[in-house]
C-alpha atoms as a PDB file:
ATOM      1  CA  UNK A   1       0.000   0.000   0.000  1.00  0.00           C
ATOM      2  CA  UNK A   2       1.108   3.333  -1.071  1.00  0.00           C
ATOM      3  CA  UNK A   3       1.549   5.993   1.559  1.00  0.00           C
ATOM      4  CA  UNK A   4      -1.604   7.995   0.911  1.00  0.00           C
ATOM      5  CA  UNK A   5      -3.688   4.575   1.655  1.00  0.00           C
ATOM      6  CA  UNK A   6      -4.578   3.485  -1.598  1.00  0.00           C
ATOM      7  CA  UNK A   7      -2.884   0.255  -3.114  1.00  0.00           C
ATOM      8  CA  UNK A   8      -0.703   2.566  -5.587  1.00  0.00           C
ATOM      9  CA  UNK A   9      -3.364   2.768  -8.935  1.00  0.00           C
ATOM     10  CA  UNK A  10      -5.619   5.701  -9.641  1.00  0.00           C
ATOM     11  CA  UNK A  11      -9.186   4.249  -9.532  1.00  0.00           C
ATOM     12  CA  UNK A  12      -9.009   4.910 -13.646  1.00  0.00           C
ATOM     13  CA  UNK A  13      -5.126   4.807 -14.137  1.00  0.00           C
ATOM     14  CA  UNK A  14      -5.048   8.056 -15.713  1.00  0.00           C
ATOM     15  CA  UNK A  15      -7.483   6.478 -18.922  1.00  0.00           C
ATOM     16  CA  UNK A  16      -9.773   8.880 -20.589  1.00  0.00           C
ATOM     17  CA  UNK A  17     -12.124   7.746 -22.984  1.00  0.00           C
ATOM     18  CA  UNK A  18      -9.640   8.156 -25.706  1.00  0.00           C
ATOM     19  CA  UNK A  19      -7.938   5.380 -24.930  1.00  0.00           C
ATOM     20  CA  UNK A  20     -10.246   3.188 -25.034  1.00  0.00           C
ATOM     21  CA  UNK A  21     -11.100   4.305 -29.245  1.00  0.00           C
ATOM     22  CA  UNK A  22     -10.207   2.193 -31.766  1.00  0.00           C
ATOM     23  CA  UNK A  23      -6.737   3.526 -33.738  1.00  0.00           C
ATOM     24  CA  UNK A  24      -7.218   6.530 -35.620  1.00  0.00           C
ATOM     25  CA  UNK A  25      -9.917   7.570 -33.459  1.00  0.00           C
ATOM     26  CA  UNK A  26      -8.260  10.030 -31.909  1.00  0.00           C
ATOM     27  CA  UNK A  27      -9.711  12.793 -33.582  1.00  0.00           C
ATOM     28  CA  UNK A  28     -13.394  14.067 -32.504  1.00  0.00           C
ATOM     29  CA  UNK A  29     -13.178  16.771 -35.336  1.00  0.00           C
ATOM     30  CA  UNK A  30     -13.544  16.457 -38.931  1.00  0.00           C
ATOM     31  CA  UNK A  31     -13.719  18.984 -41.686  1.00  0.00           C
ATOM     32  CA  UNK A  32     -14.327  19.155 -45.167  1.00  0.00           C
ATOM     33  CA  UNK A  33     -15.611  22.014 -47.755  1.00  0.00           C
ATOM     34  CA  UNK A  34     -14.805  25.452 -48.507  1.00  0.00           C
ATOM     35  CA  UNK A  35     -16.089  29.032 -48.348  1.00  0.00           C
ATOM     36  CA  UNK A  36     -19.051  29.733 -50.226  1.00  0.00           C
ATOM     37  CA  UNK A  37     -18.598  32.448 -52.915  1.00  0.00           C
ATOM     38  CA  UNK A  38     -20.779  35.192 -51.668  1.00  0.00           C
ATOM     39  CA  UNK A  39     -24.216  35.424 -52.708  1.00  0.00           C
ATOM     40  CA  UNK A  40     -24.948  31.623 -53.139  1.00  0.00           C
ATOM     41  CA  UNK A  41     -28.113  30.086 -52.063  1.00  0.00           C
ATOM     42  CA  UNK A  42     -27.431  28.507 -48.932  1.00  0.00           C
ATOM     43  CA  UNK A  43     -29.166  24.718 -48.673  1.00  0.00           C
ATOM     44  CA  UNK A  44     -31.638  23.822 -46.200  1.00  0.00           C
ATOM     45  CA  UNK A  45     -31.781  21.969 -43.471  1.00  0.00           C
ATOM     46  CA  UNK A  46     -33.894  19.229 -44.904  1.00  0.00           C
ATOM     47  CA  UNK A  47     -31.250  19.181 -47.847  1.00  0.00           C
ATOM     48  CA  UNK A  48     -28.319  18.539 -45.618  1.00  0.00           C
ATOM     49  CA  UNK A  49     -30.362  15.828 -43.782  1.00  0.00           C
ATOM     50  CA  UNK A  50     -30.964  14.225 -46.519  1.00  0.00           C
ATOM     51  CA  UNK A  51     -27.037  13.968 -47.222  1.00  0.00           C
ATOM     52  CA  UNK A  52     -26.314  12.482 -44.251  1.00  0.00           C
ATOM     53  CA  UNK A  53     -29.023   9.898 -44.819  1.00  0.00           C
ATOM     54  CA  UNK A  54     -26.096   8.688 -47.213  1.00  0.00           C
ATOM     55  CA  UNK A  55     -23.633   7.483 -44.698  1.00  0.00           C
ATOM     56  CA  UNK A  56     -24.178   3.937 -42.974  1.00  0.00           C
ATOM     57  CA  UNK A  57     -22.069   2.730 -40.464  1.00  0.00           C
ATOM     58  CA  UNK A  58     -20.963  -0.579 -42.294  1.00  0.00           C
ATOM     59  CA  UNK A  59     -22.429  -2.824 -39.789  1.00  0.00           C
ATOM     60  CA  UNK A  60     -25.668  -1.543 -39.470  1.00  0.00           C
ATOM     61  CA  UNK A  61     -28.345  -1.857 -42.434  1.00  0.00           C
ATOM     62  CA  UNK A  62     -29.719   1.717 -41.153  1.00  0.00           C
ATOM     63  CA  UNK A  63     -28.676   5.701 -41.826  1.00  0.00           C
ATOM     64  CA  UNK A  64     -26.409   7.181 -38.945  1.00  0.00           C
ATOM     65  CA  UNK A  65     -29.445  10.195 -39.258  1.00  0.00           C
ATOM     66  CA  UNK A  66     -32.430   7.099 -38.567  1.00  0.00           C
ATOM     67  CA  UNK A  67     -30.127   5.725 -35.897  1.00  0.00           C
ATOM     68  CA  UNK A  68     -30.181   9.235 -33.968  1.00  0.00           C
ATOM     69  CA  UNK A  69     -26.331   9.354 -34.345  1.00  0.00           C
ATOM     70  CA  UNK A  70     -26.575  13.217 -35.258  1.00  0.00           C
ATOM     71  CA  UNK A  71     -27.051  15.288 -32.519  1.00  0.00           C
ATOM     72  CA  UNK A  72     -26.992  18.874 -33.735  1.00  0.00           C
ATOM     73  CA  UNK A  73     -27.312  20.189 -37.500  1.00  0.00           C
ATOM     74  CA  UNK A  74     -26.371  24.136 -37.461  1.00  0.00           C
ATOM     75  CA  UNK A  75     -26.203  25.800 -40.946  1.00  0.00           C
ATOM     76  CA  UNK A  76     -24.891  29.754 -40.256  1.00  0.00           C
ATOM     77  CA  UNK A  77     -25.595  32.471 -43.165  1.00  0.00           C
ATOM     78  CA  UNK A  78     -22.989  31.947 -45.274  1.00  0.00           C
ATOM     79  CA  UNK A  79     -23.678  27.828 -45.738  1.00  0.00           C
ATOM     80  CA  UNK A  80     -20.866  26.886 -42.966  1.00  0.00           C
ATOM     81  CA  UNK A  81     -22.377  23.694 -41.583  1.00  0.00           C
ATOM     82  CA  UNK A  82     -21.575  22.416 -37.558  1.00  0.00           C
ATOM     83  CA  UNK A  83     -22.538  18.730 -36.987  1.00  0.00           C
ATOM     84  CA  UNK A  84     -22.506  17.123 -33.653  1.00  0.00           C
ATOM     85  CA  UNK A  85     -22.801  13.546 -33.388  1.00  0.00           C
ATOM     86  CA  UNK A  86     -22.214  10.759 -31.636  1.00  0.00           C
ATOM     87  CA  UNK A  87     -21.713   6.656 -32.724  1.00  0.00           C
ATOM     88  CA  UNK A  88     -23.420   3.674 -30.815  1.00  0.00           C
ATOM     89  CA  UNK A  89     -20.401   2.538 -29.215  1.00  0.00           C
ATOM     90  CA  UNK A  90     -16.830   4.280 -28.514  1.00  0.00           C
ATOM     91  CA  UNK A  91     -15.415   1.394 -29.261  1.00  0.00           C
ATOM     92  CA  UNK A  92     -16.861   1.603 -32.997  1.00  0.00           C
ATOM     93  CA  UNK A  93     -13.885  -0.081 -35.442  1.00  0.00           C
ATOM     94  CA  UNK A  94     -15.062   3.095 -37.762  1.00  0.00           C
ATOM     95  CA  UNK A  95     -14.986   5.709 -35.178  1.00  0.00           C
ATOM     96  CA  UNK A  96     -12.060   7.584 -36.595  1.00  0.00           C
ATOM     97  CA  UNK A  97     -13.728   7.800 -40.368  1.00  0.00           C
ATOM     98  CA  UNK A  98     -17.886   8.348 -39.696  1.00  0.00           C
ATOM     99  CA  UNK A  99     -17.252  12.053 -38.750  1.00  0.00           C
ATOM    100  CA  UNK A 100     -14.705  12.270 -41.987  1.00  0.00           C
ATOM    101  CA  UNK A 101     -17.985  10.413 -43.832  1.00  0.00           C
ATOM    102  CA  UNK A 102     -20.639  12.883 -42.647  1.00  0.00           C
ATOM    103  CA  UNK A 103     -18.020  15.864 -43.282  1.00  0.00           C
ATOM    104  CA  UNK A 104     -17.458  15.161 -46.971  1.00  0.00           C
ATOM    105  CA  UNK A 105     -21.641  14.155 -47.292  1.00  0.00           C
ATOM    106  CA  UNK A 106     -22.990  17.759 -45.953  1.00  0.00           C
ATOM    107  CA  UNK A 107     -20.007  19.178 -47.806  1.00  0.00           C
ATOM    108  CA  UNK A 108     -21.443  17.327 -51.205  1.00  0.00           C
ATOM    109  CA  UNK A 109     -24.434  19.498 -50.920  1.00  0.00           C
ATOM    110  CA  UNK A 110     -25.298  22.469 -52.863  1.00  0.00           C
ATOM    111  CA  UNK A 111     -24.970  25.754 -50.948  1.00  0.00           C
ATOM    112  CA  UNK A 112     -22.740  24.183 -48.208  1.00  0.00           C
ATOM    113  CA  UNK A 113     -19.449  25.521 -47.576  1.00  0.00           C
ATOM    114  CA  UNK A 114     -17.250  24.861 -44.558  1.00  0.00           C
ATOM    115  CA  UNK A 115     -17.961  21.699 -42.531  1.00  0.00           C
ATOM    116  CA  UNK A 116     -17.180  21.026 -39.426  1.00  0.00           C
ATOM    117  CA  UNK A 117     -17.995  17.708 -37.465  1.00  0.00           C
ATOM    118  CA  UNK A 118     -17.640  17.067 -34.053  1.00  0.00           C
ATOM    119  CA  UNK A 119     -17.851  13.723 -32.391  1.00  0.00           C
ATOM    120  CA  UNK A 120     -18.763  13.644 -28.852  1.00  0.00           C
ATOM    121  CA  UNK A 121     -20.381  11.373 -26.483  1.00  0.00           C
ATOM    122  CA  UNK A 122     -22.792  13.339 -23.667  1.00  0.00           C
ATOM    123  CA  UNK A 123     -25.292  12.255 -24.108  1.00  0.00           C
ATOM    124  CA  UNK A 124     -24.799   8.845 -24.429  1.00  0.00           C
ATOM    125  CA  UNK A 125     -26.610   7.357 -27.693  1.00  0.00           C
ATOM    126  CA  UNK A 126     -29.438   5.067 -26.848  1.00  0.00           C
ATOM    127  CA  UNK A 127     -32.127   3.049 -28.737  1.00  0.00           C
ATOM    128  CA  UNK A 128     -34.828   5.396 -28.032  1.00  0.00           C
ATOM    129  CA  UNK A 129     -33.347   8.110 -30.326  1.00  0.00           C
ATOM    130  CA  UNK A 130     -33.368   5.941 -33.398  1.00  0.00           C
ATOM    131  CA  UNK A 131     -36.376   6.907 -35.777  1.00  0.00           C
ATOM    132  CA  UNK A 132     -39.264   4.690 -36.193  1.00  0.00           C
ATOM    133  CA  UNK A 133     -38.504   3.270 -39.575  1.00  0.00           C
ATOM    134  CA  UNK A 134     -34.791   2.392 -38.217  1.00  0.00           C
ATOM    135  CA  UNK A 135     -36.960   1.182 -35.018  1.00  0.00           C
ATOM    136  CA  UNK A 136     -38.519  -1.312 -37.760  1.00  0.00           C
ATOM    137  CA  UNK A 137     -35.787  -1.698 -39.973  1.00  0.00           C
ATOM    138  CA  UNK A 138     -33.364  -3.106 -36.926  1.00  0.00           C
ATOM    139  CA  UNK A 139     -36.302  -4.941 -35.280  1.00  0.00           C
ATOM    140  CA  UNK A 140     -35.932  -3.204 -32.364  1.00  0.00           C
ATOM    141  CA  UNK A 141     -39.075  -2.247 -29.967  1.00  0.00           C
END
């Protein structure tokens, strides 16, 4: 026993939940696009959506957008997009390229400059903010 009581280990060792990512996963922030030329059109929301309906999470037969993966969908005057969102798992073997997906999908869109996805994890994801049809699609009730 150590001299402040305990048996000499930190109750978490010093581990955050990076650690604990797959490799590659380090990063919780992915970008892709460029400035819009002024004047353009910005696209709406239901637009972008509709983008990231596009990106699956290879094991999954459902959208990360049905699954309730995206958390926040922020498009700012001059078509800059913000994402947050989240995965099912940290531990995810395609943690470190979904945010990278979902970057280069809202980017894809018409009237979308600058992207900017963030990855986090509060809240934690849960079944109940999938979307009915991904309810039915995964057979989960």
């Amino acid at each position: 026993m150590s001299a402040d009581g305990t048996n000499g280990t930190d109750k978490n060792d010093g581990l955050t939940l990076q650690d604990f990512l797959p490799a590659g996963a380090g990063d919780t922030v992915a970008s892709a696009g460029k400035p819009l030329d002024p004047g353009t059109p910005v696209a709406d929301k239901e637009t972008v959506i509709e983008a990231m309906k596009t990106v699956h999470d290879p094991e999954i037969p459902v959208n990360i957008y049905d699954l309730g993966l995206i958390y926040t969908l922020n498009i700012a005057e001059d078509g800059s997009a913000q994402v947050q969102m989240t995965l099912t798992a940290p531990a995810c073997p395609v943690a470190g390229q979904m945010p990278i997906d979902v970057a280069n999908a809202v980017a894809g869109v018409e009237g979308i400059g600058e992207v900017t996805v963030e990855l986090v994890w509060e809240p934690a994801w849960t079944k109940d903010r999938m979307s009915e049809e991904a309810r039915l699609a995964l057979d989960m009730w």
